[in-house]
Protein backbone atom coordinates (compact mmCIF):
# COMPACT_ATOMS: atom_id res chain seq x y z
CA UNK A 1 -7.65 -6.88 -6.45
CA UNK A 2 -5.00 -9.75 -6.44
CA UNK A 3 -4.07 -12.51 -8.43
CA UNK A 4 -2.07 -15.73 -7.84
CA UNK A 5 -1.07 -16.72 -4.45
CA UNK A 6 -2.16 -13.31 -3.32
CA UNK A 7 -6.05 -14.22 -4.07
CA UNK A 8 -5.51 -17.26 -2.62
CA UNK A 9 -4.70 -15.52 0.54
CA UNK A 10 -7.74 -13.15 0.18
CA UNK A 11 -9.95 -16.32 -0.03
CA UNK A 12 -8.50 -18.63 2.85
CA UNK A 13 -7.88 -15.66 5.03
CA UNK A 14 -10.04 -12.85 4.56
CA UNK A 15 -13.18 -14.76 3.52
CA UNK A 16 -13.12 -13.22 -0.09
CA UNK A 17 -15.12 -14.60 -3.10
CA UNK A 18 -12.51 -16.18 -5.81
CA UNK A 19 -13.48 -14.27 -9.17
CA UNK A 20 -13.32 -15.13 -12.76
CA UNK A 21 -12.57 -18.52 -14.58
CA UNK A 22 -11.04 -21.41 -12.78
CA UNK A 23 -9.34 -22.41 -15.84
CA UNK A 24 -7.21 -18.71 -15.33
CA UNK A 25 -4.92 -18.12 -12.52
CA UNK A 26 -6.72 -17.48 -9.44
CA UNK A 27 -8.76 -13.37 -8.80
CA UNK A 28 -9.56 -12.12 -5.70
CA UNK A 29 -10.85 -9.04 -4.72
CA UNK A 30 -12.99 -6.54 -2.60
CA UNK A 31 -14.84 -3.10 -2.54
CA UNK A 32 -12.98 0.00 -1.11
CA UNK A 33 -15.06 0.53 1.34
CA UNK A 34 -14.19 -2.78 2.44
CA UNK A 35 -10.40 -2.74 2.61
CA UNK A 36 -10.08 -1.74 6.05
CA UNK A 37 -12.05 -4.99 6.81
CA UNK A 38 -9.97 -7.04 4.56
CA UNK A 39 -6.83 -5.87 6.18
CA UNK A 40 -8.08 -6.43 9.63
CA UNK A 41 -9.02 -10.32 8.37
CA UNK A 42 -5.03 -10.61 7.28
CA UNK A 43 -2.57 -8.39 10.10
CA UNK A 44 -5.01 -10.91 12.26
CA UNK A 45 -2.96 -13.43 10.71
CA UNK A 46 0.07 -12.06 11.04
CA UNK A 47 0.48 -11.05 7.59
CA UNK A 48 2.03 -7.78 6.28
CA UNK A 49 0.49 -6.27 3.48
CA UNK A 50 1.44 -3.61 0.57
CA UNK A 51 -1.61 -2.15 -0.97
CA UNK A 52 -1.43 -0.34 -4.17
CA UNK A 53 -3.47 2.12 -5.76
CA UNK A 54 -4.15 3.68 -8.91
CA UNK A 55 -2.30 6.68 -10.41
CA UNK A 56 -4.82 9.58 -12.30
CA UNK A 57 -4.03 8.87 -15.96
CA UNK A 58 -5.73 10.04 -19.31
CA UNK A 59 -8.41 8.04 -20.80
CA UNK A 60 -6.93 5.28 -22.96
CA UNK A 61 -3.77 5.12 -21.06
CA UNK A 62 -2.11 1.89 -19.30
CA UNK A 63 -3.43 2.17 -15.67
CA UNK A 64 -0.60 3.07 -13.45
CA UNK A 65 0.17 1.98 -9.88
CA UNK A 66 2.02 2.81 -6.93
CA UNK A 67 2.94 1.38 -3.48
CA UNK A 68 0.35 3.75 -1.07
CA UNK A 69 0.98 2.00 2.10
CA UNK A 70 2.66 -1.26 4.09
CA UNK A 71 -0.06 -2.47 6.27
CA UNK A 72 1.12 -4.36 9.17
CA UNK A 73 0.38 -6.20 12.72
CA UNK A 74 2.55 -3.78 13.95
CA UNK A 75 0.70 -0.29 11.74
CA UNK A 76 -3.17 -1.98 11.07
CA UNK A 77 -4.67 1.05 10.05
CA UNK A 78 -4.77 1.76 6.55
CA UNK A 79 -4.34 5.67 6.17
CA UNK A 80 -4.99 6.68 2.44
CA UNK A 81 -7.48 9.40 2.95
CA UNK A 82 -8.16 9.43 6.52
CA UNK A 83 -6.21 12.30 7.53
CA UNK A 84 -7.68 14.91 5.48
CA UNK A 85 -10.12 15.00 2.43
CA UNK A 86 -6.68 16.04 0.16
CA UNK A 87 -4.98 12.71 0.03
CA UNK A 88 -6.79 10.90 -2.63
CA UNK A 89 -6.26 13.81 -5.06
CA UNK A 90 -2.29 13.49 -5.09
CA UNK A 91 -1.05 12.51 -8.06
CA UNK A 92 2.52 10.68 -6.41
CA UNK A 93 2.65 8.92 -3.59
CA UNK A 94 4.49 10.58 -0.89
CA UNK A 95 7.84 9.17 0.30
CA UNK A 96 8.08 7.45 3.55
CA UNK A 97 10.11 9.15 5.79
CA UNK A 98 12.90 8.20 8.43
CA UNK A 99 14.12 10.58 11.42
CA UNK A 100 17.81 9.45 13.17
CA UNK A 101 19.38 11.77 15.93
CA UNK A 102 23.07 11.88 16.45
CA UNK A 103 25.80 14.62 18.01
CA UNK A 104 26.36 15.48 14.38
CA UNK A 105 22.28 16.18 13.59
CA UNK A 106 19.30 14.96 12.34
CA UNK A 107 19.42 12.71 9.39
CA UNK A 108 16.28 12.57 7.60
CA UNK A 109 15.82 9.85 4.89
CA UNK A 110 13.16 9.71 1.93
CA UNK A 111 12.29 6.33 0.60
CA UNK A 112 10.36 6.99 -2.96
CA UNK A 113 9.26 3.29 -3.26
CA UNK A 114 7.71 3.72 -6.63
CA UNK A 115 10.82 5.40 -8.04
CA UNK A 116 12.66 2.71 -6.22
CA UNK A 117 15.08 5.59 -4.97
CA UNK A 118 16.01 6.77 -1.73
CA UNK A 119 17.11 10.83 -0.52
CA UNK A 120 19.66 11.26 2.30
CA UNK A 121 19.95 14.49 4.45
CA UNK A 122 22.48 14.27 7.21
CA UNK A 123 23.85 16.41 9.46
CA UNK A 124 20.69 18.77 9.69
CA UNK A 125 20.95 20.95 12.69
């Protein structure tokens, strides 16, 4: 689901239905088992994409949401529970994960994009 300019992009580009009142700001949105589709419709573009999903939270809780994936011309395939049947029962999103080779090592780096932090290792041998 996306508002503003986002839904505006779902409806030009992806063929999308524009939801709610017109009075509001513009709603857009589409199944799950339709976001592969949708994503196809906008890397086709040339657009990049971050898709969010919900955390698990209690009943009567805010919803809570984290940055699952960047979807991009480059990376069009939209991996959230396509590798194994696990992945949609994590609670956090993993990290994404850099690799760098140098005399000194390996440096591995661990972007936490929800936590907006990032973990350095360097000099792994």
């Amino acid at each position: 689901e996306a508002q503003g300019i986002d839904a505006i992009l779902l409806v030009q580009y992806a063929g999308l239905n524009p939801m709610g009142n017109p009075s509001n700001p513009p709603r857009a949105g589409c199944p799950k088992q339709n976001i592969q589709r949708t994503l196809d419709d906008l890397t086709s573009q040339g657009f990049s994409i971050g898709v969010y999903e919900e955390k698990e939270t209690p009943k009567g809780r805010k919803k809570e949401r984290y940055l699952a994936q960047i979807v991009s011309p480059a990376v069009p395939n939209y991996l959230k529970g396509r590798l194994d049947d696990t992945m949609d029962s994590y609670k956090d999103p993993s990290p994404i994960v850099g690799l760098s080779r140098s005399v000194s090592g390996v440096t591995i780096a661990k972007l936490y994009a929800d936590e907006k932090k990032v973990v350095v290792l360097s000099s792994l041998t």
